[in-house]
Protein backbone atom coordinates (compact mmCIF):
# COMPACT_ATOMS: atom_id res chain seq x y z
CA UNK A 1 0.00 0.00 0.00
CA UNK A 2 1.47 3.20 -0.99
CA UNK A 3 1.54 5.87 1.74
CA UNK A 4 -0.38 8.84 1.83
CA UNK A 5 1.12 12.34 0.33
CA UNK A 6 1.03 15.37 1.69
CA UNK A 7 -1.27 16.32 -0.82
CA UNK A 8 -3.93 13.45 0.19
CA UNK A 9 -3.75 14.34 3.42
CA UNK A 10 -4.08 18.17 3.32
CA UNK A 11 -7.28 17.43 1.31
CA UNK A 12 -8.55 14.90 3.43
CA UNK A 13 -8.34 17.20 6.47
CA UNK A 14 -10.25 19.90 4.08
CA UNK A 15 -12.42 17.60 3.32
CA UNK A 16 -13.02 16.78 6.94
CA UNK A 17 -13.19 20.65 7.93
CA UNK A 18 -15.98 21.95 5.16
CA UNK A 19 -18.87 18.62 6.38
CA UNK A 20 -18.18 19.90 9.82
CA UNK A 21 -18.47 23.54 8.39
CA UNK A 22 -22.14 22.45 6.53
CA UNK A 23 -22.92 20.84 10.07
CA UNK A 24 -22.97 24.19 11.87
CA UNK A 25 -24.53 26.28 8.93
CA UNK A 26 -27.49 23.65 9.12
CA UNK A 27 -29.45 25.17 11.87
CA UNK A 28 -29.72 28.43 10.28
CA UNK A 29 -30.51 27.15 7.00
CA UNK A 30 -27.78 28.76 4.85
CA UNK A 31 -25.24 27.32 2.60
CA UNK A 32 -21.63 28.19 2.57
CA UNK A 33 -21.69 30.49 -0.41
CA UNK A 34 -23.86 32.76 1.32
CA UNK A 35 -22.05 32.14 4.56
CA UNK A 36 -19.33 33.26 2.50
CA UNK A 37 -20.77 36.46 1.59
CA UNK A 38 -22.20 37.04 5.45
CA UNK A 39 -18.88 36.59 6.72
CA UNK A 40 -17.38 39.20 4.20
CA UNK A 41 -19.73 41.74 4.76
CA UNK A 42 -19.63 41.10 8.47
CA UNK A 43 -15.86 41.50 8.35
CA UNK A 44 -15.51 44.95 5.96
CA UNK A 45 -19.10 45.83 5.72
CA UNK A 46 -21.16 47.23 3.08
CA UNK A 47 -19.29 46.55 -0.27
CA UNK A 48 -19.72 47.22 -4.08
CA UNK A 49 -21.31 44.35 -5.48
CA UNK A 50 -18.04 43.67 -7.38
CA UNK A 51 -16.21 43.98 -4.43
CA UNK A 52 -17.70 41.45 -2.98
CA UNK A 53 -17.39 39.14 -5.65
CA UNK A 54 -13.47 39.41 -5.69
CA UNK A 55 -13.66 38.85 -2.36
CA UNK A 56 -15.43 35.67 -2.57
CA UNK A 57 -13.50 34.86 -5.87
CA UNK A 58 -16.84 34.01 -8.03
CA UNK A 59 -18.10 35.71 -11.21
CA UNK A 60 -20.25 38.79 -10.06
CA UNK A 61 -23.39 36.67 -11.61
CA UNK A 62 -23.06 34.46 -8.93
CA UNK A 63 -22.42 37.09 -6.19
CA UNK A 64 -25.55 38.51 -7.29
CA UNK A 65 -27.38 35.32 -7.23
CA UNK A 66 -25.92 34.58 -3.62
CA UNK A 67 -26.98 38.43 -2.52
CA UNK A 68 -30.45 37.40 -4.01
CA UNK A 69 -31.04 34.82 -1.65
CA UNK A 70 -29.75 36.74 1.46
CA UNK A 71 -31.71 39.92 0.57
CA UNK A 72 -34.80 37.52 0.43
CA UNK A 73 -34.17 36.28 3.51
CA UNK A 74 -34.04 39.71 5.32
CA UNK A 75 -30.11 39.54 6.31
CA UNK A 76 -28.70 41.98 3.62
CA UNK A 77 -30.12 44.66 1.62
CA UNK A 78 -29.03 47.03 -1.52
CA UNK A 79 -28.22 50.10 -1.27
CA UNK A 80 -27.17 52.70 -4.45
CA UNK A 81 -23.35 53.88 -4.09
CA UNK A 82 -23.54 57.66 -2.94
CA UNK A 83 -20.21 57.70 -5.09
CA UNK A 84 -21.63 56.01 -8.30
CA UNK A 85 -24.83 56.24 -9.39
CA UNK A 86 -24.31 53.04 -11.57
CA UNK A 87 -23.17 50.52 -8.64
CA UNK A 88 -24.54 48.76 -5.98
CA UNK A 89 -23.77 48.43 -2.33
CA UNK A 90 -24.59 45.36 -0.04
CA UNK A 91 -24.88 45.88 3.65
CA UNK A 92 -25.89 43.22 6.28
CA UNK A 93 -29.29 44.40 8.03
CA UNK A 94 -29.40 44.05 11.82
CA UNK A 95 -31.23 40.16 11.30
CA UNK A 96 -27.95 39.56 8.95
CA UNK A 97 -25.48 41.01 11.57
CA UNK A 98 -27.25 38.97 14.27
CA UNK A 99 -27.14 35.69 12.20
CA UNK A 100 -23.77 36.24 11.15
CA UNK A 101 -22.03 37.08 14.47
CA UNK A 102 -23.94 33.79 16.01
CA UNK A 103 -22.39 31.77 12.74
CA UNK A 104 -19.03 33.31 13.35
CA UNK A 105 -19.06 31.92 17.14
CA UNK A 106 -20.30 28.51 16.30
CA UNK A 107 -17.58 28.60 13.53
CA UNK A 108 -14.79 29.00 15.97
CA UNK A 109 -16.19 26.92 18.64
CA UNK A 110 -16.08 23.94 16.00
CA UNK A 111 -12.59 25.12 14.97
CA UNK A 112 -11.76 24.94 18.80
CA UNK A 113 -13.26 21.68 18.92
CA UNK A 114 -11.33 20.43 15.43
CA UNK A 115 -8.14 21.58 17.12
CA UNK A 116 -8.09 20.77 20.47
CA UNK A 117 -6.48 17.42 19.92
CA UNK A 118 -3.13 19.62 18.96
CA UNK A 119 -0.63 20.54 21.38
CA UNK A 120 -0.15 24.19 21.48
CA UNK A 121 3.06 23.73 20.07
CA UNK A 122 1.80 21.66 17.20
CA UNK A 123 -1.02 24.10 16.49
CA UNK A 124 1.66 27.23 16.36
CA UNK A 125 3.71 25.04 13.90
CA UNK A 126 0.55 24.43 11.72
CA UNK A 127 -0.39 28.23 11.81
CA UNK A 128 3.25 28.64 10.72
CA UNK A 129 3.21 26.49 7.85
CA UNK A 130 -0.05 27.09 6.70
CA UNK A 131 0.80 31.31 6.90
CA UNK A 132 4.08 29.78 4.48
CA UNK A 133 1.66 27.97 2.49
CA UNK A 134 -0.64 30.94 1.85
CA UNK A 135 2.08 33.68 0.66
């Protein structure tokens, strides 16, 4: 049997860490993309729809498909750009600030949990090589 690579392993743990991800977006119903988009308006608030889709990395179709959804749902709304007359801005209303703080904590309780089995020295050697692996 041929060992594992790093490769297999880094997306098995990925893997691992998006079902647990789904598993706490399930009792509010969303779905990562618009978790996604919650969690980047949550973090630099209201943005140019384009903005937001280069933050998310997805065609602005799709970010305006995903802000479709959320602005039924009550948790963001659009305003026009004081700045532009031709763009849009997104901002999270006070339901999508609520649900999105409440995701955020269940988020990093679960990454507390997913960790926990680290030693604090192995955990500050995978923050260092995954901060390598990133630039």
């Amino acid at each position: 049997m041929e060992p594992e690579s790093l490769t297999d392993l880094f997306w098995a743990v990925a893997r691992r860490m998006r079902h647990r991800s789904k598993t706490v977006l399930e009792p509010w119903n969303i779905s990562p993309s618009q978790w996604r988009a919650l969690a980047s308006l949550h973090r630099h608030g209201e943005l140019r729809l384009s903005a937001l889709a280069e933050h998310l990395r997805i065609a602005p179709r799709s970010a305006t498909e995903v802000v479709d959804d959320l602005e039924a749902r009550e948790l963001v709304t659009r305003l026009p750009d004081p700045t532009d007359r031709r763009a849009i801005l997104v901002t999270l209303t006070e339901a999508g600030t609520a649900l999105a703080s409440a995701v955020q904590k269940a988020q990093q309780a679960e990454g507390e949990r997913q960790f926990s089995e680290l030693s604090p020295t192995d955990r500050a050697d995978l923050a260092r090589v995954l901060r390598k692996l990133q630039d």
